[in-house]
Protein backbone atom coordinates (compact mmCIF):
# COMPACT_ATOMS: atom_id res chain seq x y z
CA UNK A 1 -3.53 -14.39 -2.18
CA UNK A 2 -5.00 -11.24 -4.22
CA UNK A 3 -2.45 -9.10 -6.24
CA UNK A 4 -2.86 -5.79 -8.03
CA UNK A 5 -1.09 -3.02 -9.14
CA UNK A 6 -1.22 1.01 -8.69
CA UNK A 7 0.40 3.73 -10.33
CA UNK A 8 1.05 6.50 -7.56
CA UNK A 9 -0.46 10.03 -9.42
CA UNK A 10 -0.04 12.07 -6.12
CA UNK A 11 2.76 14.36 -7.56
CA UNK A 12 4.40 14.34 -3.81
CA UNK A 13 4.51 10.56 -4.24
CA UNK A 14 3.89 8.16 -0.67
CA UNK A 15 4.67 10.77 1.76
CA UNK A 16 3.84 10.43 5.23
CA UNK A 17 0.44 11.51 5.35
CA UNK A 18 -0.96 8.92 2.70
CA UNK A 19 1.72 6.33 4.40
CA UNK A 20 0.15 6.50 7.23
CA UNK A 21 -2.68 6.36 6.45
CA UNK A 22 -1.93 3.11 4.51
CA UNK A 23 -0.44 1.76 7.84
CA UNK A 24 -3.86 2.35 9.66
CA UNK A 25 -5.98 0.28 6.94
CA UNK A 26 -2.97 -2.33 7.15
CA UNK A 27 -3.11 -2.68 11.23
CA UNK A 28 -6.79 -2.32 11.25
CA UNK A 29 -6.55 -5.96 8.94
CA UNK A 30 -6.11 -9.35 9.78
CA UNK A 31 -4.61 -10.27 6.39
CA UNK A 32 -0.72 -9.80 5.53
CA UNK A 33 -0.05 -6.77 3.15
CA UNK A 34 2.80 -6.26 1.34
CA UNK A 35 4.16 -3.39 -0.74
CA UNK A 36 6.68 -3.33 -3.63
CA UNK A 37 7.96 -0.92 -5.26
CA UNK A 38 11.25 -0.07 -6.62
CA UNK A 39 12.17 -3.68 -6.07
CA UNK A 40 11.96 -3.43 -2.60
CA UNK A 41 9.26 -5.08 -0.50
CA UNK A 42 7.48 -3.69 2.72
CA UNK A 43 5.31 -4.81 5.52
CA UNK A 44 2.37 -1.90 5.20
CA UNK A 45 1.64 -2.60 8.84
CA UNK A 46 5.00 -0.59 9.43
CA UNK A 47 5.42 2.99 9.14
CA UNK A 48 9.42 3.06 8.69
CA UNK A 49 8.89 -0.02 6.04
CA UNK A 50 6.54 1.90 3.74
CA UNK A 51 8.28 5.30 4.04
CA UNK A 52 11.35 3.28 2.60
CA UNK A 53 10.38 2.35 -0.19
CA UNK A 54 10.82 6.10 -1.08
CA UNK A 55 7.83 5.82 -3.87
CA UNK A 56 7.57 8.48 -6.18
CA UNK A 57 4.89 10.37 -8.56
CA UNK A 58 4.35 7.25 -11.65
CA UNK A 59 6.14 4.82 -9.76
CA UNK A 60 4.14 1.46 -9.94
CA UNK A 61 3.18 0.02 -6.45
CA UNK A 62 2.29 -3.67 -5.91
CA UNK A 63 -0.05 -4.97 -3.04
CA UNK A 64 0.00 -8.71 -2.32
CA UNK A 65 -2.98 -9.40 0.19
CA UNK A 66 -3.43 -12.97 2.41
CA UNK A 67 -5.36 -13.58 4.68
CA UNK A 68 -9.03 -14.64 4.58
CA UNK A 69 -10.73 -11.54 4.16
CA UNK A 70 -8.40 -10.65 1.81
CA UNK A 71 -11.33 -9.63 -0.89
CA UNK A 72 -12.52 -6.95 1.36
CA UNK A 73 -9.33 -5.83 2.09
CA UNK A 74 -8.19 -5.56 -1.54
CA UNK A 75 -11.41 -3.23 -2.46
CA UNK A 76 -10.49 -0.89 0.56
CA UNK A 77 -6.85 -0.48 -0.33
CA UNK A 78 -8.04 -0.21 -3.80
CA UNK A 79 -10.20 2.47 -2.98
CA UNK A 80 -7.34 4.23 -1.05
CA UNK A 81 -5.08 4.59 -3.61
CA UNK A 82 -7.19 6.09 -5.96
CA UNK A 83 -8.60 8.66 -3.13
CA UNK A 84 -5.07 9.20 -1.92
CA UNK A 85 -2.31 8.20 -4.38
């Protein structure tokens, strides 16, 4: 299990575009990938879970990835972020 944290710097915050395309990295994975934010947890393979977690500019985000490529898919959501959050 691989943890990190990101701060969101996309003034619009995890709007549907960018939680989208979070969802397609997620689906496209065979780990698990969790979200938290706000104190509220999400499965990112679902669109309705990450859009409620209603994150907002310089609100911290918290990936937990399992699975056994989880390495790989910790660089590409790391990656994401910074290109999209």
């Amino acid at each position: 299990m691989i943890k990190f944290d990101y701060t969101i710097q996309d003034k619009l915050g995890l709007h549907a575009r960018p939680a989208g395309m979070l969802v397609k990295i997620a689906q496209g994975s065979g780990c698990k990938i969790s979200v938290l934010a706000n104190g509220t947890t999400a499965d990112a393979k679902r669109l309705f879970s990450i859009m409620s977690l209603c994150a907002k500019e310089n609100d911290r985000l918290t990936f937990t990835i399992e699975g056994e490529d989880e390495q790989t898919e910790t660089d590409r959501l790391k990656a994401f972020c910074k290109q999209n959050l």
